[in-house]
PDB file of N, CA and C in Angstrom:
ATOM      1  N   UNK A   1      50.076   2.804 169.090  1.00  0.00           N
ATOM      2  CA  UNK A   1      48.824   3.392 169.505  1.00  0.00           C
ATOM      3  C   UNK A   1      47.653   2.581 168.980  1.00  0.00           C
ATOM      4  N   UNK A   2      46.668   2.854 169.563  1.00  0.00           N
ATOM      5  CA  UNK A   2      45.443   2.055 169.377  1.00  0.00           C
ATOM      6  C   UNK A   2      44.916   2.971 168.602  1.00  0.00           C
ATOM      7  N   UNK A   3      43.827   2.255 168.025  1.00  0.00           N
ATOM      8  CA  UNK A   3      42.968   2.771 167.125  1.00  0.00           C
ATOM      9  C   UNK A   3      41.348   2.865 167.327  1.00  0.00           C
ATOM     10  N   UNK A   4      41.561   2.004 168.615  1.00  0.00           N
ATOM     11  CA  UNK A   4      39.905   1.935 168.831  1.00  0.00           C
ATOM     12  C   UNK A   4      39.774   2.461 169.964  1.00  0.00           C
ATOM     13  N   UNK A   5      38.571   2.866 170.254  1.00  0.00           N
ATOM     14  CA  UNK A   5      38.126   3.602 171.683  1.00  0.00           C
ATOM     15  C   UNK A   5      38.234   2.826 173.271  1.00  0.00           C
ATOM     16  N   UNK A   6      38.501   1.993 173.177  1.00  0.00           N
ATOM     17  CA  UNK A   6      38.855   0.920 174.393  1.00  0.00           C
ATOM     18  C   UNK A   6      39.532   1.592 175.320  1.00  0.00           C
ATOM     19  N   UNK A   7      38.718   1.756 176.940  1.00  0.00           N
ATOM     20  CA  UNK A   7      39.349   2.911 177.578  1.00  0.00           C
ATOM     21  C   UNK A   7      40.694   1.211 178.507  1.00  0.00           C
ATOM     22  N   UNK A   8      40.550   0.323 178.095  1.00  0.00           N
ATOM     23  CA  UNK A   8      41.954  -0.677 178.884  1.00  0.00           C
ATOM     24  C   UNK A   8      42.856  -0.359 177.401  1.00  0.00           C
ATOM     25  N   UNK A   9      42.632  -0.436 176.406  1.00  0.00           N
ATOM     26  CA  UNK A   9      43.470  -0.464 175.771  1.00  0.00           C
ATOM     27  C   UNK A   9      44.591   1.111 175.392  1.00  0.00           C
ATOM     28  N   UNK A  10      43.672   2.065 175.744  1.00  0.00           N
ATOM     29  CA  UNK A  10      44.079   3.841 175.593  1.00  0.00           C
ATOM     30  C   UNK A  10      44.980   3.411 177.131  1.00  0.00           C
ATOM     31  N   UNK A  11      44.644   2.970 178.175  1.00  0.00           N
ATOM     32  CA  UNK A  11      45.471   3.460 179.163  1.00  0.00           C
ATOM     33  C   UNK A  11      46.530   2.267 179.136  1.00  0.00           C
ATOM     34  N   UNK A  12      46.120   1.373 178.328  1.00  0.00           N
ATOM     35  CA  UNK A  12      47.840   0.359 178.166  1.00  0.00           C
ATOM     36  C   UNK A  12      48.759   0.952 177.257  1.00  0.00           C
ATOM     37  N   UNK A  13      47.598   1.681 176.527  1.00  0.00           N
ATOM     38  CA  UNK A  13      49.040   2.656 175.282  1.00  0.00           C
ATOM     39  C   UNK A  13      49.958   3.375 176.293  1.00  0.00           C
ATOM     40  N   UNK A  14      48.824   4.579 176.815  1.00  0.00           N
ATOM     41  CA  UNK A  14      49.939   5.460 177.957  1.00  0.00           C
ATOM     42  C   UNK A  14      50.355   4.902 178.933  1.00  0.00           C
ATOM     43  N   UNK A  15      50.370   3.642 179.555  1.00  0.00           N
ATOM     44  CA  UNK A  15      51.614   2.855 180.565  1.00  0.00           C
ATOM     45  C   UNK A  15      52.936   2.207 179.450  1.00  0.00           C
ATOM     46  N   UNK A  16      52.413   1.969 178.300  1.00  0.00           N
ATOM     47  CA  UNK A  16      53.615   2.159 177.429  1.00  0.00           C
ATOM     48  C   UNK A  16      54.368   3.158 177.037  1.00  0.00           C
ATOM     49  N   UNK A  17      53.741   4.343 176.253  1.00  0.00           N
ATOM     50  CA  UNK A  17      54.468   5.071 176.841  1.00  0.00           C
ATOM     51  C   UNK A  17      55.090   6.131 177.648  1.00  0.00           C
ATOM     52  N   UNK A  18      54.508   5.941 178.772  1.00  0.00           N
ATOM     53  CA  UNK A  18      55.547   6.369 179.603  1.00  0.00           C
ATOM     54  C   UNK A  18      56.284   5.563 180.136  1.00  0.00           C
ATOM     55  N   UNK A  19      56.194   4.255 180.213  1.00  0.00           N
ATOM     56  CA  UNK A  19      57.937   3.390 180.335  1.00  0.00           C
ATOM     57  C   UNK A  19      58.465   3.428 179.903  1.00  0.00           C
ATOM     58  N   UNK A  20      58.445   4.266 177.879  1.00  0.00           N
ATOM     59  CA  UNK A  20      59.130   4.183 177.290  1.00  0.00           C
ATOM     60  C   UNK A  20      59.752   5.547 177.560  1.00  0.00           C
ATOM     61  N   UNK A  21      58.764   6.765 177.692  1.00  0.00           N
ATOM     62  CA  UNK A  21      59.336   7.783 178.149  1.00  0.00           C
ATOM     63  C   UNK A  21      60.410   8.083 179.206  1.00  0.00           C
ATOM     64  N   UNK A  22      59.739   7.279 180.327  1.00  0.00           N
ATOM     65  CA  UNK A  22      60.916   7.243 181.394  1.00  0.00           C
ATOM     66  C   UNK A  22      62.402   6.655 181.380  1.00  0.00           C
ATOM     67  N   UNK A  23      62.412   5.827 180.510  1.00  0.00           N
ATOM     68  CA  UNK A  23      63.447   4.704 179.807  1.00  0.00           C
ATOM     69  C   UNK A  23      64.702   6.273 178.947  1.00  0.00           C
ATOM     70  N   UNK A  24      63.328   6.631 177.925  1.00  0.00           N
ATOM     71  CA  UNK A  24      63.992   7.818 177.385  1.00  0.00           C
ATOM     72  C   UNK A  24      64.565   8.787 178.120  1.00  0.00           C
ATOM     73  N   UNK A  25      64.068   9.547 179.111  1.00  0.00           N
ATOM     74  CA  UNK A  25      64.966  10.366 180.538  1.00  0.00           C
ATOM     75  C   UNK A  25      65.808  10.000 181.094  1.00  0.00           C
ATOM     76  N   UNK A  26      65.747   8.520 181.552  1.00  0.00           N
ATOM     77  CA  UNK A  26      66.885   8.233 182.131  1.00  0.00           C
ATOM     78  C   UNK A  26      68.163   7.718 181.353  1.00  0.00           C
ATOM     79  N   UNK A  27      68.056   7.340 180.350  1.00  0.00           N
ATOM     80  CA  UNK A  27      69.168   7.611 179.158  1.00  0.00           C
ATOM     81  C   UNK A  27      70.025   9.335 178.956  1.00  0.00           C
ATOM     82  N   UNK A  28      68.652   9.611 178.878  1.00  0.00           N
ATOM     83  CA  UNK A  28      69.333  11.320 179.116  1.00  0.00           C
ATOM     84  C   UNK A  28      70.256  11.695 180.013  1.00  0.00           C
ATOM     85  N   UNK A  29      69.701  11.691 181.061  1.00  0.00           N
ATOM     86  CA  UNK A  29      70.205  11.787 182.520  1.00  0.00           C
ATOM     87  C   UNK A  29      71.350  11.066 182.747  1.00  0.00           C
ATOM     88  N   UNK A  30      71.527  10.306 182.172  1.00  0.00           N
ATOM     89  CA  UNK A  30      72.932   9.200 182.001  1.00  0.00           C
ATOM     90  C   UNK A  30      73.844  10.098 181.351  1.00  0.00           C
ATOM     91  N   UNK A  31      73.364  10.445 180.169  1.00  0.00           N
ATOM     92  CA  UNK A  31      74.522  10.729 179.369  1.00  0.00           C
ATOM     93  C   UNK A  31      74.605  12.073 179.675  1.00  0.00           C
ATOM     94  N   UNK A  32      74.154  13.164 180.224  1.00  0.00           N
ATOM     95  CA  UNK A  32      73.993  14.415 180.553  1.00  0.00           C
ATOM     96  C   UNK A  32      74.936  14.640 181.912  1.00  0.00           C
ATOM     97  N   UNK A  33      74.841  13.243 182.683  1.00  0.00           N
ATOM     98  CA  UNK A  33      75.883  13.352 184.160  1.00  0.00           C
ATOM     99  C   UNK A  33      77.633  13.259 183.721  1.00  0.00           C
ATOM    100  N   UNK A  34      77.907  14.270 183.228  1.00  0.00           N
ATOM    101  CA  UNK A  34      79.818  14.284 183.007  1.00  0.00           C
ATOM    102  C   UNK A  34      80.188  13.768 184.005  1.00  0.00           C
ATOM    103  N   UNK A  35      80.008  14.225 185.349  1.00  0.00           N
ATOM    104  CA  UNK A  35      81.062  13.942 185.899  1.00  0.00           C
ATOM    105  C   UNK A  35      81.556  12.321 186.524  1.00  0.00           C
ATOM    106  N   UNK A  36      80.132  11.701 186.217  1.00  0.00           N
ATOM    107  CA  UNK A  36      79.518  10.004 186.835  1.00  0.00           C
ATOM    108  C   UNK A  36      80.713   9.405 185.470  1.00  0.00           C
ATOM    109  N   UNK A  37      80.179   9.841 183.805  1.00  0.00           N
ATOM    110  CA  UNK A  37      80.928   9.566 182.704  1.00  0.00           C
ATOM    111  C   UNK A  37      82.574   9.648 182.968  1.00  0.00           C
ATOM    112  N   UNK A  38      82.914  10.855 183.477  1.00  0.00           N
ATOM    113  CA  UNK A  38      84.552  11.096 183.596  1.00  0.00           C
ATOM    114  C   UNK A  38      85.066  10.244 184.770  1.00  0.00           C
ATOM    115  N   UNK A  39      84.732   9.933 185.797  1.00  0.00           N
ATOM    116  CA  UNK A  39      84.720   9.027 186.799  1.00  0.00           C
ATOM    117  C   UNK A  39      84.852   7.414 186.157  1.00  0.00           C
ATOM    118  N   UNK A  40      83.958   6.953 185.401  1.00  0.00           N
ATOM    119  CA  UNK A  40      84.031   6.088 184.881  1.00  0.00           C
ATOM    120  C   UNK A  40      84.834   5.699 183.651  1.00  0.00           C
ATOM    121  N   UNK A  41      85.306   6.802 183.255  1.00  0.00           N
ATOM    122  CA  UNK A  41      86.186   6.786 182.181  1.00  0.00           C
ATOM    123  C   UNK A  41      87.456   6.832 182.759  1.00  0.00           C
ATOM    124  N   UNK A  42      87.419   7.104 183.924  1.00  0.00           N
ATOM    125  CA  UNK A  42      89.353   7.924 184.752  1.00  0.00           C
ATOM    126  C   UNK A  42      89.480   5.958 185.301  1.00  0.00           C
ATOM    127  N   UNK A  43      88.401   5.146 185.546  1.00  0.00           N
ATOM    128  CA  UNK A  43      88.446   4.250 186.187  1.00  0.00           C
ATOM    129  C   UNK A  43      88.776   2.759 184.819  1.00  0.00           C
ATOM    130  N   UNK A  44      88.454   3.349 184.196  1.00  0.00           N
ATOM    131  CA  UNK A  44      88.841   2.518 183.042  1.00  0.00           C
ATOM    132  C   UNK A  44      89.851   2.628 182.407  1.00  0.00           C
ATOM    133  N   UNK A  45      90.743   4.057 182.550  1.00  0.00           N
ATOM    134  CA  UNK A  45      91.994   4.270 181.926  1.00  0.00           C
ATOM    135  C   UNK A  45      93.006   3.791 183.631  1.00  0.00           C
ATOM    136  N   UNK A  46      92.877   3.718 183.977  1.00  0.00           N
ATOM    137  CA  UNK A  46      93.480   2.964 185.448  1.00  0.00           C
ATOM    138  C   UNK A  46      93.459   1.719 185.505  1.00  0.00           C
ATOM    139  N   UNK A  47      92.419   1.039 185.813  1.00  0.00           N
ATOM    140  CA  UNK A  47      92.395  -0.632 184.923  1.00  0.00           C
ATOM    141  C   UNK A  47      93.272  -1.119 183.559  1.00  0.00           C
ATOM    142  N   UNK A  48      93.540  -0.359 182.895  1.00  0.00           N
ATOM    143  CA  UNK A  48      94.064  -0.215 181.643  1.00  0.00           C
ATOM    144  C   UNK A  48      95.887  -0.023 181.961  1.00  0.00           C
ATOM    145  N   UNK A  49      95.708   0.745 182.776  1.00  0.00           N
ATOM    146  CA  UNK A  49      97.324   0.870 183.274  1.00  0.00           C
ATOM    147  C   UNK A  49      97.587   0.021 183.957  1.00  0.00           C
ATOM    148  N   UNK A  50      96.757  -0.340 184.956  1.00  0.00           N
ATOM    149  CA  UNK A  50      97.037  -1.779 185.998  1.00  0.00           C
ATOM    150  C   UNK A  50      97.557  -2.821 185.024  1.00  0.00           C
ATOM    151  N   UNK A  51      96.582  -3.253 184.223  1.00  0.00           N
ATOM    152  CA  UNK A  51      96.919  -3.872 183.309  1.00  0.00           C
ATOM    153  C   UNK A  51      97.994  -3.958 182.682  1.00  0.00           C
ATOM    154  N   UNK A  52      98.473  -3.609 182.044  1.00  0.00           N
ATOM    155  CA  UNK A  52      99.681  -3.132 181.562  1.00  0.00           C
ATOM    156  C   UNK A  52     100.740  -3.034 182.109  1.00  0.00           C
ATOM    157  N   UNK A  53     100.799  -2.467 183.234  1.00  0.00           N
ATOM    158  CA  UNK A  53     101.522  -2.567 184.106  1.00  0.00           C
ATOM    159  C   UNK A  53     102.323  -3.875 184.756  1.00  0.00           C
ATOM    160  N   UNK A  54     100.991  -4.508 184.754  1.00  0.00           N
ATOM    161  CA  UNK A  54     101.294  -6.222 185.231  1.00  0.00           C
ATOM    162  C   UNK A  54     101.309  -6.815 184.145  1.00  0.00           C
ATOM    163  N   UNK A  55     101.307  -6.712 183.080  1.00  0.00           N
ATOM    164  CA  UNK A  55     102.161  -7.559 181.472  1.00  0.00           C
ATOM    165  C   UNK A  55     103.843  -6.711 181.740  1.00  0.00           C
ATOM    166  N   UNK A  56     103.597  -5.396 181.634  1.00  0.00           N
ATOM    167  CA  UNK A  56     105.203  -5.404 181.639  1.00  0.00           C
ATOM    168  C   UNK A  56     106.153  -6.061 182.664  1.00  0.00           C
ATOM    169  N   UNK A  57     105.617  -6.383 184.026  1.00  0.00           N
ATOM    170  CA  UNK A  57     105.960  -6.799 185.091  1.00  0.00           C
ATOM    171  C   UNK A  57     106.570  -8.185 184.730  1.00  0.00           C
ATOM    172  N   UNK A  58     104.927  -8.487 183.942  1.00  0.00           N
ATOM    173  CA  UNK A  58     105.204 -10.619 183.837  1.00  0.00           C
ATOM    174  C   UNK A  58     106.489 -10.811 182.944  1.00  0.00           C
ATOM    175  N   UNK A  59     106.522  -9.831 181.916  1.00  0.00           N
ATOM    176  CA  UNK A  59     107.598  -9.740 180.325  1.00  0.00           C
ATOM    177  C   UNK A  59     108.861  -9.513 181.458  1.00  0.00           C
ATOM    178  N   UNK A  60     109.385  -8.757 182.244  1.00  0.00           N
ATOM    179  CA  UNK A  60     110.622  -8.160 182.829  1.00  0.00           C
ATOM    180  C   UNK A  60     110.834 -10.121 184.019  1.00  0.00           C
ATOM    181  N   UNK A  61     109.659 -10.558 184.483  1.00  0.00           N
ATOM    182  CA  UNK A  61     110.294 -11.830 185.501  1.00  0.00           C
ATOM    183  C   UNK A  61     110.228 -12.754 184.039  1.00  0.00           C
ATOM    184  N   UNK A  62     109.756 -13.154 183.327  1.00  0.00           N
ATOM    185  CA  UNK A  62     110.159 -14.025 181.910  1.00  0.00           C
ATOM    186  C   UNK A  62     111.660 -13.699 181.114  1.00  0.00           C
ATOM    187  N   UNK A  63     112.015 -12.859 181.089  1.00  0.00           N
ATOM    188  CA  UNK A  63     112.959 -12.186 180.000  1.00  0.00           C
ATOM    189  C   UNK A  63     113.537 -10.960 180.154  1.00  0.00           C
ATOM    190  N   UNK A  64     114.455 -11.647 181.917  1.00  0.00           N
ATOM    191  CA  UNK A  64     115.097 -10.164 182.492  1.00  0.00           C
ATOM    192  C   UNK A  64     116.120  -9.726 181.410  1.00  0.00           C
ATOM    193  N   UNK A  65     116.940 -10.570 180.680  1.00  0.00           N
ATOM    194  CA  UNK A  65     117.724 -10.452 180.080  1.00  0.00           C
ATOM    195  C   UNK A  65     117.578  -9.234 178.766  1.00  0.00           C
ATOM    196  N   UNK A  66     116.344 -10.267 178.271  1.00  0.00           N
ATOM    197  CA  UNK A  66     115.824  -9.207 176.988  1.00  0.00           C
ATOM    198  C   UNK A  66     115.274  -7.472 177.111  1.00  0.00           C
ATOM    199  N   UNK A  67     114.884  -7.585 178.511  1.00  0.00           N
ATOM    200  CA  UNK A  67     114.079  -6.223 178.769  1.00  0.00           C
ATOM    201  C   UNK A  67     115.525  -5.252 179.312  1.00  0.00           C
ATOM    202  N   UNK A  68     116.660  -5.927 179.794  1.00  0.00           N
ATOM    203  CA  UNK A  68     117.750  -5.459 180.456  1.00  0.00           C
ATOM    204  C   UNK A  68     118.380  -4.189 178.639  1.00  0.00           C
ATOM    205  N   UNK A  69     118.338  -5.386 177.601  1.00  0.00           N
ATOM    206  CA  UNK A  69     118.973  -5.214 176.713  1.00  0.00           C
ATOM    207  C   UNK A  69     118.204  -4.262 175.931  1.00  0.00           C
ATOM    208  N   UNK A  70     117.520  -4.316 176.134  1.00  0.00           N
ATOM    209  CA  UNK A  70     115.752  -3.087 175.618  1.00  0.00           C
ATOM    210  C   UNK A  70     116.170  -1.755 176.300  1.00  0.00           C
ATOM    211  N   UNK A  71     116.816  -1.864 177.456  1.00  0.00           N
ATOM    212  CA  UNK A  71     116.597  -0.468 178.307  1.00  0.00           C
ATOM    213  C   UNK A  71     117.915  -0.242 177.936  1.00  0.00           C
ATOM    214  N   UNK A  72     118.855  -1.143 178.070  1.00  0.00           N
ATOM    215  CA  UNK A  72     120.540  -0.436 177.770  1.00  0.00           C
ATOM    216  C   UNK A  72     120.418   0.442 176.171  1.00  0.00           C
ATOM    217  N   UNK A  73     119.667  -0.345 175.456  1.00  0.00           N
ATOM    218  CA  UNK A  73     119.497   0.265 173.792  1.00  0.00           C
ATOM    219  C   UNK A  73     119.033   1.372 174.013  1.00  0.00           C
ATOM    220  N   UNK A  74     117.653   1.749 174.478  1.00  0.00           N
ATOM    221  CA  UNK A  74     116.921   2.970 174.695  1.00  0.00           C
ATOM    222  C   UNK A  74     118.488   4.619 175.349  1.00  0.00           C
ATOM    223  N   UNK A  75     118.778   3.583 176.099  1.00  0.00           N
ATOM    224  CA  UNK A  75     119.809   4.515 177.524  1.00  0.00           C
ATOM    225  C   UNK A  75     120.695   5.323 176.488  1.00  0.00           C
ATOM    226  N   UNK A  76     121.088   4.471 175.591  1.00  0.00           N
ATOM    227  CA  UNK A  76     122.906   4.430 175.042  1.00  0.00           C
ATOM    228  C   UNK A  76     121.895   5.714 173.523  1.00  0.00           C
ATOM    229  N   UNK A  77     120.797   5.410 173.098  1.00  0.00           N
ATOM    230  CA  UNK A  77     120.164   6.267 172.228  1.00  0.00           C
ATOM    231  C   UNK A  77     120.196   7.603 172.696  1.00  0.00           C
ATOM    232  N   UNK A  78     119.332   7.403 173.646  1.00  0.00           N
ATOM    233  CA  UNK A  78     119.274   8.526 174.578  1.00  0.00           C
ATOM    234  C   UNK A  78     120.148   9.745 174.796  1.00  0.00           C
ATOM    235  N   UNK A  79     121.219   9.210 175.315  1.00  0.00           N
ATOM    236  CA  UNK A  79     122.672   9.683 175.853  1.00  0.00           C
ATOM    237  C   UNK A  79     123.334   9.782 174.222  1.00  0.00           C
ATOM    238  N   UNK A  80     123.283   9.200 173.167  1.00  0.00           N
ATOM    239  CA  UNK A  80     123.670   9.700 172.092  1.00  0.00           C
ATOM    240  C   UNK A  80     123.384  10.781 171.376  1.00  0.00           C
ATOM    241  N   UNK A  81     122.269  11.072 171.443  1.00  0.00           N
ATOM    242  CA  UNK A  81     121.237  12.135 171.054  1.00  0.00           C
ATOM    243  C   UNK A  81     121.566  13.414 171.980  1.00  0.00           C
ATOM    244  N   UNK A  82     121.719  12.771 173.413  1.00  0.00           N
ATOM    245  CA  UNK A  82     122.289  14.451 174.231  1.00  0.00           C
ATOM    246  C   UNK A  82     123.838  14.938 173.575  1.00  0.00           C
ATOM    247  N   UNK A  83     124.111  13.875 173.390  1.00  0.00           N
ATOM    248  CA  UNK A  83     126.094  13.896 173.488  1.00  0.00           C
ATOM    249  C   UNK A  83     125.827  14.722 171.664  1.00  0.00           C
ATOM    250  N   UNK A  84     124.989  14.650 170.793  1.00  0.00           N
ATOM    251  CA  UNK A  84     125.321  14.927 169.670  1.00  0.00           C
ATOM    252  C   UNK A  84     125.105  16.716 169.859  1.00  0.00           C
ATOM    253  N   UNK A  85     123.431  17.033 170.620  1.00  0.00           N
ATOM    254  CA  UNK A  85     122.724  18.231 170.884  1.00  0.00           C
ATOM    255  C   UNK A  85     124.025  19.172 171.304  1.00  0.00           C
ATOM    256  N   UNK A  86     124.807  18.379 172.647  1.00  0.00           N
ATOM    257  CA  UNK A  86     125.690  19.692 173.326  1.00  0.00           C
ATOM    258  C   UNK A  86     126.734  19.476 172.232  1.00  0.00           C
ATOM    259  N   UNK A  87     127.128  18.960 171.513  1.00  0.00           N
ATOM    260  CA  UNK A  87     128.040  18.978 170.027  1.00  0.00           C
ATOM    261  C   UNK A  87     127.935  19.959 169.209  1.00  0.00           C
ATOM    262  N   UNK A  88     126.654  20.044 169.188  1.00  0.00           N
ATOM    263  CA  UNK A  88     126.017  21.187 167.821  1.00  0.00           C
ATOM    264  C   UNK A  88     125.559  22.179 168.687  1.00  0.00           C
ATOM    265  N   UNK A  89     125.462  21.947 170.017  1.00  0.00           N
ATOM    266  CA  UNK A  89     125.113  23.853 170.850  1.00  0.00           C
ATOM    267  C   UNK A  89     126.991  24.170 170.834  1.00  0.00           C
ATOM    268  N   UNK A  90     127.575  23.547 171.094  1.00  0.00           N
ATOM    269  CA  UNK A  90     128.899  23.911 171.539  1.00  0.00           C
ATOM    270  C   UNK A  90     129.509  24.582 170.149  1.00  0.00           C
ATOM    271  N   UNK A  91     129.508  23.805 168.857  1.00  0.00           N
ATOM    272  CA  UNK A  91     129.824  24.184 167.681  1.00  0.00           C
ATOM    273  C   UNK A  91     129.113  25.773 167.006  1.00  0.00           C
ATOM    274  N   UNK A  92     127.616  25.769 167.389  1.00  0.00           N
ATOM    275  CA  UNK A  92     127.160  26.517 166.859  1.00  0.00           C
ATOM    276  C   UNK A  92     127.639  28.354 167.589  1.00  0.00           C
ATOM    277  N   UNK A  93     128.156  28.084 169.491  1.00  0.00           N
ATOM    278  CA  UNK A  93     128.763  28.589 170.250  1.00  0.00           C
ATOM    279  C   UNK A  93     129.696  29.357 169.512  1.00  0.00           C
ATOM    280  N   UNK A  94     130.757  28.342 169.366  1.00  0.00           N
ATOM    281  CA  UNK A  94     131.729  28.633 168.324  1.00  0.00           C
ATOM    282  C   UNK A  94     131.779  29.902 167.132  1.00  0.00           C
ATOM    283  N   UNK A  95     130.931  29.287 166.131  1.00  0.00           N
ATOM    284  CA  UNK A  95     130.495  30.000 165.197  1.00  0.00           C
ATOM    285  C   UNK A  95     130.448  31.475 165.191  1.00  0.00           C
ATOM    286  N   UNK A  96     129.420  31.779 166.120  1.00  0.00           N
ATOM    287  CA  UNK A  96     128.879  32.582 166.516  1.00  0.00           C
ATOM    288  C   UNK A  96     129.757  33.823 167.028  1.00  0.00           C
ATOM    289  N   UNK A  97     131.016  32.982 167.696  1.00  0.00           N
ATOM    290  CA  UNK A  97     132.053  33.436 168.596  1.00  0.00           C
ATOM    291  C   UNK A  97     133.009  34.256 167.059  1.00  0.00           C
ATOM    292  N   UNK A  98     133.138  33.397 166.020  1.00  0.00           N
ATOM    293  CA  UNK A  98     133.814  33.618 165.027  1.00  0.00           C
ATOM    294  C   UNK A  98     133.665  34.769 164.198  1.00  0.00           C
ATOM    295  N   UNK A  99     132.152  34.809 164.154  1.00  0.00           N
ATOM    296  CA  UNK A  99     131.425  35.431 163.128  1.00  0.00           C
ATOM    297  C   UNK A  99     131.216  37.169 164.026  1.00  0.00           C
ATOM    298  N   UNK A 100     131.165  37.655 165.315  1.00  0.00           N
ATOM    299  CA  UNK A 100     131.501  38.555 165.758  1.00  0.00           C
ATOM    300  C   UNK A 100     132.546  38.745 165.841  1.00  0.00           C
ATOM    301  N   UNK A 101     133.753  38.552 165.773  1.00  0.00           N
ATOM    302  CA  UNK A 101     134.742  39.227 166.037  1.00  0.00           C
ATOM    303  C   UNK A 101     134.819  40.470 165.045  1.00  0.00           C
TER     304      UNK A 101
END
């Protein structure tokens, strides 16, 4: 702000600020629009998967072998973990069967 009575210099203050004001609203207005924000955020977690998507792609044509041996490990875990669960539902079956009679 000015300090002196200068009616160019009082009305260059207020064209300052109100550019600065308007600058300030439309920041607002930015960050106040969710749904423009969630749009732009849904579009960046998509890019992000694309992404990704096409590294796992490039890793599986480089190193079919290694990614083959990645998924058989995961599979054989997997299927170990069920095979143990119906072990201990079947046993606990049991039990149960024992313990009423």
């Amino acid at each position: 702000m000015t300090t002196n009575d200068d009616p160019a210099a009082i009305r260059a203050d207020i064209e300052d600020t109100r550019e600065q004001l308007g600058d300030t609203v439309g920041e607002l207005a930015d960050r106040a629009d969710v749904k423009a924000r969630a749009q732009q955020k849904a579009a960046e977690v998509k890019d992000r998967a694309k992404d990704t998507a096409q590294e796992a792609a490039d890793a599986v044509r480089r190193q079919p072998g290694r990614v083959a041996g990645v998924a058989a490990g995961f599979a054989a875990m997997f299927g170990g973990i069920a095979l143990l669960r119906r072990r201990r539902a079947k046993a606990r079956a049991q039990a149960r069967r024992r313990w009423s009679r």
